[in-house]
PDB file of N, CA and C in Angstrom:
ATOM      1  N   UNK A   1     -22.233  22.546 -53.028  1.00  0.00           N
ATOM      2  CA  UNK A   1     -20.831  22.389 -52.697  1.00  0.00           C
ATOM      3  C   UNK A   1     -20.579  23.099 -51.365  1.00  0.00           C
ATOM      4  N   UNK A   2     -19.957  22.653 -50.512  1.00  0.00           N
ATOM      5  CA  UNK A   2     -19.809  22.870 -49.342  1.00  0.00           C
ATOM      6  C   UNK A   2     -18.336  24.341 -48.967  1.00  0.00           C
ATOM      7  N   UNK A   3     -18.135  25.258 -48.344  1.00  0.00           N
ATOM      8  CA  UNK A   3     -16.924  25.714 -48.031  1.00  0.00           C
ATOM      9  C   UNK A   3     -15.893  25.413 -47.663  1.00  0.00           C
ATOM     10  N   UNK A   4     -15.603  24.241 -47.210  1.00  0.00           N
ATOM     11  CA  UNK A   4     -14.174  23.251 -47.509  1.00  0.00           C
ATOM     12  C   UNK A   4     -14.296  22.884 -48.931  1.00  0.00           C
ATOM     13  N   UNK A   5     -15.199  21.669 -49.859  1.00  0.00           N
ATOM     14  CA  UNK A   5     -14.827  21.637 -50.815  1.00  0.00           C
ATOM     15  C   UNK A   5     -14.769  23.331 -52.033  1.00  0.00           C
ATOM     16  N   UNK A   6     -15.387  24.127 -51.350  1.00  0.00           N
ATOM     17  CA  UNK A   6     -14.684  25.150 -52.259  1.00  0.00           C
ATOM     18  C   UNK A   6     -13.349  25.995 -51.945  1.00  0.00           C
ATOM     19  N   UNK A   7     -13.182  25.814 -50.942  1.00  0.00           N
ATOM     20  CA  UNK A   7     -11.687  25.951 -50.203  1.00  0.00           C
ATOM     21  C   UNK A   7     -10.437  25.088 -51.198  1.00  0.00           C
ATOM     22  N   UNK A   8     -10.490  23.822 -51.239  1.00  0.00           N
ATOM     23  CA  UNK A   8     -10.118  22.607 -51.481  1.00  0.00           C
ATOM     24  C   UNK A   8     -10.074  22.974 -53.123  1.00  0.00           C
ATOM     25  N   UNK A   9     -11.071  23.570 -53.813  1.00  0.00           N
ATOM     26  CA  UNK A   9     -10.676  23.558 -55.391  1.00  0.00           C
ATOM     27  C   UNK A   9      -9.964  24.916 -55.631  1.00  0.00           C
ATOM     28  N   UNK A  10     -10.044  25.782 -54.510  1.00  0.00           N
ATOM     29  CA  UNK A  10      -9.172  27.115 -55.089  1.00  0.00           C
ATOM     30  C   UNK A  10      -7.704  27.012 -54.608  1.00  0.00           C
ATOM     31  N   UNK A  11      -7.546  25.888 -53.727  1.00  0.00           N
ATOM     32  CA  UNK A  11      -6.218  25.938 -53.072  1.00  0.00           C
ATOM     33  C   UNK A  11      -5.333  24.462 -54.240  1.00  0.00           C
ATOM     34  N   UNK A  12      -5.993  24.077 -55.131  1.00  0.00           N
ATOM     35  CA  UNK A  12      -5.391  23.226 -56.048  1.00  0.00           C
ATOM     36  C   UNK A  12      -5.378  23.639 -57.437  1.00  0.00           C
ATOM     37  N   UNK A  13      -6.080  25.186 -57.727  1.00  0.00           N
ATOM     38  CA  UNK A  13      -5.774  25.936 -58.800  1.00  0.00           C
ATOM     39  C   UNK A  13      -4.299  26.198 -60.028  1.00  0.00           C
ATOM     40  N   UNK A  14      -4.490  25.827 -60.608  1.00  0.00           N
ATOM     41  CA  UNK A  14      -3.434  26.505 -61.347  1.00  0.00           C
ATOM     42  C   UNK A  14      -3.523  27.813 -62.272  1.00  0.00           C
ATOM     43  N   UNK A  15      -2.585  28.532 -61.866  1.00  0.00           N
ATOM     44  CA  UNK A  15      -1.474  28.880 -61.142  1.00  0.00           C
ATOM     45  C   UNK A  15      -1.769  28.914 -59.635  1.00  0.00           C
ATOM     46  N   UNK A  16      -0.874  28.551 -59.202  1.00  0.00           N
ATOM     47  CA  UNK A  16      -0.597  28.975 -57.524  1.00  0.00           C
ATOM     48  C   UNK A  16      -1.517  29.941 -56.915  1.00  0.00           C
ATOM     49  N   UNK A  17      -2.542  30.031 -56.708  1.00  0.00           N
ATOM     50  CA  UNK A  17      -3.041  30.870 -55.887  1.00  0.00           C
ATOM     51  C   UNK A  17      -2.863  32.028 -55.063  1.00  0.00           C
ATOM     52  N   UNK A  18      -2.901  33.751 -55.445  1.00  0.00           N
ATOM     53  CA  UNK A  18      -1.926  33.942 -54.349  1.00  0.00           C
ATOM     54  C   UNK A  18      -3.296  35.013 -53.400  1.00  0.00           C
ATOM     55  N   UNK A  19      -4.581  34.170 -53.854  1.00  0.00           N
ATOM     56  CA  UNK A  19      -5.333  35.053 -53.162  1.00  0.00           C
ATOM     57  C   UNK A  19      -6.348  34.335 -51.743  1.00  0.00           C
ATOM     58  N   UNK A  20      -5.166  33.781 -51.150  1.00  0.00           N
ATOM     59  CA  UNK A  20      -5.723  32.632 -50.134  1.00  0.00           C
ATOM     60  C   UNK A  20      -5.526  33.185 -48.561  1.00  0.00           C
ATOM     61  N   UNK A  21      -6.462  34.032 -47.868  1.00  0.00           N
ATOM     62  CA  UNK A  21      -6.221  34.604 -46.042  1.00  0.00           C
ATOM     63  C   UNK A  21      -5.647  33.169 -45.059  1.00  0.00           C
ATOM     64  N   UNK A  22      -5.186  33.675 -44.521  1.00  0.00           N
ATOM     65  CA  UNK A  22      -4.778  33.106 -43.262  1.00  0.00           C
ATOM     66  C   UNK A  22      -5.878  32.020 -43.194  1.00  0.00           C
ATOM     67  N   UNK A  23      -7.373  32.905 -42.402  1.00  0.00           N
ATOM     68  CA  UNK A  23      -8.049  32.217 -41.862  1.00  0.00           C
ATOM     69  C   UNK A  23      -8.620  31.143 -43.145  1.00  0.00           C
ATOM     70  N   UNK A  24      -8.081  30.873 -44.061  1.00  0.00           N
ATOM     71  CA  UNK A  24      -8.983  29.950 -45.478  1.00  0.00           C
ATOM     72  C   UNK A  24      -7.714  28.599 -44.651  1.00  0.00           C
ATOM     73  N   UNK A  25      -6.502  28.771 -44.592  1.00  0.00           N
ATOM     74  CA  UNK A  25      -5.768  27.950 -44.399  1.00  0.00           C
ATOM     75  C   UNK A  25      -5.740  27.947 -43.270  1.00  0.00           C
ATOM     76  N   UNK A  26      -5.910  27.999 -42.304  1.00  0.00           N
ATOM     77  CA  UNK A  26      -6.604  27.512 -40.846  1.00  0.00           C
ATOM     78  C   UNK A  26      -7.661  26.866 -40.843  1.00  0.00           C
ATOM     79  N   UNK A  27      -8.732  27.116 -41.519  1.00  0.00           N
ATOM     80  CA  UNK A  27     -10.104  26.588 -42.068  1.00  0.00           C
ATOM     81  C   UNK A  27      -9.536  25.150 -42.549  1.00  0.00           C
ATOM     82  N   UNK A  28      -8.789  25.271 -43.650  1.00  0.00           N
ATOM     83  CA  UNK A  28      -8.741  24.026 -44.485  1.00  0.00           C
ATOM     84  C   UNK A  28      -7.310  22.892 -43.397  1.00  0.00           C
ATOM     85  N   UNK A  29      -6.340  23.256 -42.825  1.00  0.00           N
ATOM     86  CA  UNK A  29      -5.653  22.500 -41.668  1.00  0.00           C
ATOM     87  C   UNK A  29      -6.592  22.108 -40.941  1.00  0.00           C
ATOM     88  N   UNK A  30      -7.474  22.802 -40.303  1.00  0.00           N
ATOM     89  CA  UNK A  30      -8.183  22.063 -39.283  1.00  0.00           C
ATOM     90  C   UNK A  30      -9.234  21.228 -39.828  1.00  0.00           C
ATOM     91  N   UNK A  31      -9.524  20.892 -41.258  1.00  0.00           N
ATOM     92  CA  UNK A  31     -10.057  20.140 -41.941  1.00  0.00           C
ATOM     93  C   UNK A  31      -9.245  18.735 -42.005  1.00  0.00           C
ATOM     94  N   UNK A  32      -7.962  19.308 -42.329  1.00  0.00           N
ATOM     95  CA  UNK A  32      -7.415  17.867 -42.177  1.00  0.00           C
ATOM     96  C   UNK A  32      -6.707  17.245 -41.598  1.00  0.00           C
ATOM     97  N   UNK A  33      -7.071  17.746 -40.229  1.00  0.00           N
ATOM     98  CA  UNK A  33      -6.550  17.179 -38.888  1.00  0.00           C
ATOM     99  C   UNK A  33      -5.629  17.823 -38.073  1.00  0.00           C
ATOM    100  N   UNK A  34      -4.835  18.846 -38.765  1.00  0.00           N
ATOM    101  CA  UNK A  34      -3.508  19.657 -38.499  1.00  0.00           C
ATOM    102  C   UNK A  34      -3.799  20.372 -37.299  1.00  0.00           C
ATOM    103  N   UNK A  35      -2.912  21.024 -36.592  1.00  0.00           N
ATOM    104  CA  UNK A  35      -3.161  21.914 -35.301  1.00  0.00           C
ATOM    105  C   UNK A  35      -2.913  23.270 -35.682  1.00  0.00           C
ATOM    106  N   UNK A  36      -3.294  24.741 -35.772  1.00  0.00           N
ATOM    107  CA  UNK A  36      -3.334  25.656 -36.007  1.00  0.00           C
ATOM    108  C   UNK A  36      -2.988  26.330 -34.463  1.00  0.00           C
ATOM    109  N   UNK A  37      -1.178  26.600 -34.894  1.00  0.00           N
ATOM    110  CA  UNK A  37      -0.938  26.860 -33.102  1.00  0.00           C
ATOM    111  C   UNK A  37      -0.503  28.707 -33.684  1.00  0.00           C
ATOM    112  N   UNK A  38      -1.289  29.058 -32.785  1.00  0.00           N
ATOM    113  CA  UNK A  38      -1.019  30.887 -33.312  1.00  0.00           C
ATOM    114  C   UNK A  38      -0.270  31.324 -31.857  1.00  0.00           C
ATOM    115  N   UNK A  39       1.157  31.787 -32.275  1.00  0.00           N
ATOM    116  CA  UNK A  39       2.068  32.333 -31.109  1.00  0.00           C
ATOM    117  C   UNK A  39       2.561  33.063 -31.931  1.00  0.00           C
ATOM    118  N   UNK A  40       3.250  33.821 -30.814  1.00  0.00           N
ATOM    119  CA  UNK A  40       3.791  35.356 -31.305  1.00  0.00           C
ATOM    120  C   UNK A  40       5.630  35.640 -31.928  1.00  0.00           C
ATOM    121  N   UNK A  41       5.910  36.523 -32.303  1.00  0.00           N
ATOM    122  CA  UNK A  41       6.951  35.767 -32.955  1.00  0.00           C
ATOM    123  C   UNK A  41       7.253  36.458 -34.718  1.00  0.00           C
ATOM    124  N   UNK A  42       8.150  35.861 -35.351  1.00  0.00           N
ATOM    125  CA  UNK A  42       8.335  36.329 -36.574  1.00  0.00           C
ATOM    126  C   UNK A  42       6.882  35.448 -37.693  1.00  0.00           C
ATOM    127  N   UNK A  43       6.679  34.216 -36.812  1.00  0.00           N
ATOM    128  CA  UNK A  43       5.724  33.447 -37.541  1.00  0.00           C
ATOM    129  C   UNK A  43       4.650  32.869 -36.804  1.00  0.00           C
ATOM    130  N   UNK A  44       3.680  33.964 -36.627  1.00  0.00           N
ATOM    131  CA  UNK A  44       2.818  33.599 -35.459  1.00  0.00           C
ATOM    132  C   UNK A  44       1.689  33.206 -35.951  1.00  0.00           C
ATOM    133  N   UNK A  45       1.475  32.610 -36.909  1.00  0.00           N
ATOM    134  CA  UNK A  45       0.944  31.153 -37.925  1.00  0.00           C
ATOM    135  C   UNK A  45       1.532  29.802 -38.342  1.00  0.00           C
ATOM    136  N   UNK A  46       1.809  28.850 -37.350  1.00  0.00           N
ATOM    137  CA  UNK A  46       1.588  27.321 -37.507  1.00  0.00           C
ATOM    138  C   UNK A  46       1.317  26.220 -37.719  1.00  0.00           C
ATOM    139  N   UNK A  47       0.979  25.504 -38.930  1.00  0.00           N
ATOM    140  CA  UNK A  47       0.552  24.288 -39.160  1.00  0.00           C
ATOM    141  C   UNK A  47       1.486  23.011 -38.752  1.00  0.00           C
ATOM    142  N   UNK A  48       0.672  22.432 -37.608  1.00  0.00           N
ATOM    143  CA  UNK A  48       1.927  21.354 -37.302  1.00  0.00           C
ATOM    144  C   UNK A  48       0.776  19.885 -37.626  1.00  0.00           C
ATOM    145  N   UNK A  49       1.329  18.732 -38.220  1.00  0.00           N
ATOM    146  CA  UNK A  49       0.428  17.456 -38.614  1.00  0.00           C
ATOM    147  C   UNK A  49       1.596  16.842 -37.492  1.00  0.00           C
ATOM    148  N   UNK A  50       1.181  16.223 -36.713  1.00  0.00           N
ATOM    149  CA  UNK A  50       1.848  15.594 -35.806  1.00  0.00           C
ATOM    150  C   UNK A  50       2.165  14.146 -36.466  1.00  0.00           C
ATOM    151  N   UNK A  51       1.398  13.376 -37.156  1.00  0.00           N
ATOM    152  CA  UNK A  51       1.289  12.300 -37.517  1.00  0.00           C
ATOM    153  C   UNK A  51       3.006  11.950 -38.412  1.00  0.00           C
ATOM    154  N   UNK A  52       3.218  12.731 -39.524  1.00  0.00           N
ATOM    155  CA  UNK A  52       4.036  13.004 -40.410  1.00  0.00           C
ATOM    156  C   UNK A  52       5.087  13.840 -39.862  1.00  0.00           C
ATOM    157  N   UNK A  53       5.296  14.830 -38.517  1.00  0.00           N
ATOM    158  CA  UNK A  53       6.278  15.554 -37.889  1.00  0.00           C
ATOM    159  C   UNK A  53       6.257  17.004 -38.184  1.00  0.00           C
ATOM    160  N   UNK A  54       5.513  17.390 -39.050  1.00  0.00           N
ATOM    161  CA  UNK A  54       5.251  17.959 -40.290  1.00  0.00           C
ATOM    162  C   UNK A  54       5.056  19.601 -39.978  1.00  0.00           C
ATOM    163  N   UNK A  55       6.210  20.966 -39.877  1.00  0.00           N
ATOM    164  CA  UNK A  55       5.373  21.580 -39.342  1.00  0.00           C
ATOM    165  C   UNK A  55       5.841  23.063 -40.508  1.00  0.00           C
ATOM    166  N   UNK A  56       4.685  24.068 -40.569  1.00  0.00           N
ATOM    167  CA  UNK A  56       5.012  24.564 -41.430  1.00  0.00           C
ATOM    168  C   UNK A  56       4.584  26.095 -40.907  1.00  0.00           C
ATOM    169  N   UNK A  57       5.799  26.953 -40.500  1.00  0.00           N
ATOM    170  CA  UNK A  57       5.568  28.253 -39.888  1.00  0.00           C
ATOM    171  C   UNK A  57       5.532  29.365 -41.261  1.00  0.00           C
ATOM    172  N   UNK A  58       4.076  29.869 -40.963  1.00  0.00           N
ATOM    173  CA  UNK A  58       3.540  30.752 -41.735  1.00  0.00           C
ATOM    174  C   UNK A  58       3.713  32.572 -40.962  1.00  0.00           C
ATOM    175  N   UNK A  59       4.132  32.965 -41.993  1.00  0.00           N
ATOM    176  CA  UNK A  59       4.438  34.281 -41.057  1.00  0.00           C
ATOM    177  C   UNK A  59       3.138  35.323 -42.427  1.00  0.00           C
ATOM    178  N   UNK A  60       2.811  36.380 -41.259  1.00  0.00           N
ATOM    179  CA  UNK A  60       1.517  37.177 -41.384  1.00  0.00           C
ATOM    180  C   UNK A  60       2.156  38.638 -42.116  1.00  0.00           C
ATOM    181  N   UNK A  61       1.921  38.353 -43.221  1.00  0.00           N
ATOM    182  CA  UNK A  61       2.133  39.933 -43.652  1.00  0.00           C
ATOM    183  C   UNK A  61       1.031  40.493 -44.469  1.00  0.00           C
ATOM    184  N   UNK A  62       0.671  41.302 -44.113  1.00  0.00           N
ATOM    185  CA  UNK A  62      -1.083  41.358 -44.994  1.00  0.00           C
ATOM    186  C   UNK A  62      -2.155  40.862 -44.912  1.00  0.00           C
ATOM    187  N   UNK A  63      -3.014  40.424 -45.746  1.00  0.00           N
ATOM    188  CA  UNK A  63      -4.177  39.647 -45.673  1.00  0.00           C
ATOM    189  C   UNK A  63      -3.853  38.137 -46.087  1.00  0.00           C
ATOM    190  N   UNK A  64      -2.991  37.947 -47.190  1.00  0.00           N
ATOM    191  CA  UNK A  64      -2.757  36.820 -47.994  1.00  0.00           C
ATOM    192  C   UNK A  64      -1.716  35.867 -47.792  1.00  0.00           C
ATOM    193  N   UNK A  65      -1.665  34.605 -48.047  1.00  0.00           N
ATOM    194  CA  UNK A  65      -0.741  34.019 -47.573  1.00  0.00           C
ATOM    195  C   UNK A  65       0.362  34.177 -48.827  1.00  0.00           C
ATOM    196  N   UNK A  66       1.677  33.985 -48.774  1.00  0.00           N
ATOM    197  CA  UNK A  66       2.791  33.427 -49.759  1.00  0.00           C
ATOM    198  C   UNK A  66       2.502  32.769 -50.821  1.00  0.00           C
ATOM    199  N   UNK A  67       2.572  33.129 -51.849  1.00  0.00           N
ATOM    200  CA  UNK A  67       2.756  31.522 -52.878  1.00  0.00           C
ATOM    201  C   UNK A  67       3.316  30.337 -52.479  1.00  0.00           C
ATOM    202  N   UNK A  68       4.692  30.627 -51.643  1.00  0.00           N
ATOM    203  CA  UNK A  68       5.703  29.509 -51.338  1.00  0.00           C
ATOM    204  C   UNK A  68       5.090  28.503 -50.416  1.00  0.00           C
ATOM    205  N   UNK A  69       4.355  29.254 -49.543  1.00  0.00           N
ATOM    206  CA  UNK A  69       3.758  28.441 -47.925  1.00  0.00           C
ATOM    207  C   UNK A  69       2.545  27.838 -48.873  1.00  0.00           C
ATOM    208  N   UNK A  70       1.852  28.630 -49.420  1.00  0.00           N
ATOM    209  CA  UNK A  70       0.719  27.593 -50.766  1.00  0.00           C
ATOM    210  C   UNK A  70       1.112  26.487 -50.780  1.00  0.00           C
ATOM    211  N   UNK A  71       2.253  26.220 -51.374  1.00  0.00           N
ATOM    212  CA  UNK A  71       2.659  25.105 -51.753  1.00  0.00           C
ATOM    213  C   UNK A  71       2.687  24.087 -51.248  1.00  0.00           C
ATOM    214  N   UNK A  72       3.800  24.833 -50.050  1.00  0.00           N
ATOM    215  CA  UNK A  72       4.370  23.781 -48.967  1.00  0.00           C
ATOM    216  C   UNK A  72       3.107  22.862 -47.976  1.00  0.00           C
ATOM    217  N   UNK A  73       1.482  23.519 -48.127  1.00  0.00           N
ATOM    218  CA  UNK A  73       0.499  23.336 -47.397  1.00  0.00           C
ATOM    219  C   UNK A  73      -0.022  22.432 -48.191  1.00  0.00           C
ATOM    220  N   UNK A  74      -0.459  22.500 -49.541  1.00  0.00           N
ATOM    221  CA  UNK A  74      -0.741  21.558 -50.767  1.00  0.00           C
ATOM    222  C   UNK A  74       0.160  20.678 -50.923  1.00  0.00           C
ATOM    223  N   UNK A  75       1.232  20.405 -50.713  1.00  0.00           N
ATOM    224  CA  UNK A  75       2.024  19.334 -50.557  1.00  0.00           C
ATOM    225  C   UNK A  75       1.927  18.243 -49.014  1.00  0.00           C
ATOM    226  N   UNK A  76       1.371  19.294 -48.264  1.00  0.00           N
ATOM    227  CA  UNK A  76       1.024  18.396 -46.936  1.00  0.00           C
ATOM    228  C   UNK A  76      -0.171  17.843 -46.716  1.00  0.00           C
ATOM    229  N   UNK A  77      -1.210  18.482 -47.422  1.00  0.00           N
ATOM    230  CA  UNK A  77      -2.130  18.099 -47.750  1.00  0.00           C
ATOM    231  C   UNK A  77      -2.649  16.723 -48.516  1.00  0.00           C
ATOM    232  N   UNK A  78      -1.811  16.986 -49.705  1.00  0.00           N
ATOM    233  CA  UNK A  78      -1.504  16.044 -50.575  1.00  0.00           C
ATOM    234  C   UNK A  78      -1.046  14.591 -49.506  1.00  0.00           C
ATOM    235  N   UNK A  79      -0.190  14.774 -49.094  1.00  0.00           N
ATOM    236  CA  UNK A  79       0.662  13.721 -48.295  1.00  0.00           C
ATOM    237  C   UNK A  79      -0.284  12.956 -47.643  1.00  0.00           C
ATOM    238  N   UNK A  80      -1.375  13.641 -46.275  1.00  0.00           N
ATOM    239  CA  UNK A  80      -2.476  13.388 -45.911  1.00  0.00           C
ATOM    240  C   UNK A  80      -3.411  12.701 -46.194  1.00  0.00           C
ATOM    241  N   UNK A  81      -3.935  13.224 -47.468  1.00  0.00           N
ATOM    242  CA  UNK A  81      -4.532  12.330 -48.348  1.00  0.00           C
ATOM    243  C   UNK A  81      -4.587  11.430 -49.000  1.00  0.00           C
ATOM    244  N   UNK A  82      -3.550  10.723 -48.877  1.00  0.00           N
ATOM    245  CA  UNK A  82      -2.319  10.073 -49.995  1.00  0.00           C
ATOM    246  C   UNK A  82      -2.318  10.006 -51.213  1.00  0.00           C
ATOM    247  N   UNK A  83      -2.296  11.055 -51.909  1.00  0.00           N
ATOM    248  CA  UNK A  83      -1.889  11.737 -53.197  1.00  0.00           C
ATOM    249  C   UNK A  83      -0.471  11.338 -53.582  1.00  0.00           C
ATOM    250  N   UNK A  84       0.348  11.029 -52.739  1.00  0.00           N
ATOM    251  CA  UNK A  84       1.544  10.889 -52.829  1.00  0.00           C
ATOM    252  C   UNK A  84       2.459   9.919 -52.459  1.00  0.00           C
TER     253      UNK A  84
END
């Protein structure tokens, strides 16, 4: 099994995941095409899918990302894929 597909089964876990770094979701956006724009700022973590308009500002507190931004990334993901 490869480190995207093990990326890919911990980020579709249930419950919500809340033990996912920055760089796992930079890893897995730039897997699926997304742009990982890092500027400075209250949210100087970016996922933008240009295709869909799609952009989702991740702000850095710690090592781990949000539950909430989890979501919102697995839902774009999803979309991507067409899961949905």
């Amino acid at each position: 099994m490869s480190q995207i597909e093990k990326l890919i089964e911990k980020l579709c876990r249930r419950p919500v995941p809340n033990d996912i770094t920055h760089a796992e979701i930079a890893k897995l956006a730039r897997h699926y095409g997304c742009i990982v724009d890092k500027k400075g700022g209250k949210h100087p973590l970016r996922i933008v899918h240009r295709e869909s308009g799609t952009i989702i500002p991740i702000p850095i507190h710690g090592k781990h990302v949000a539950e909430g931004y989890i979501v919102q990334i697995k839902q774009l993901f999803d979309l991507i894929e067409g899961r949905r």
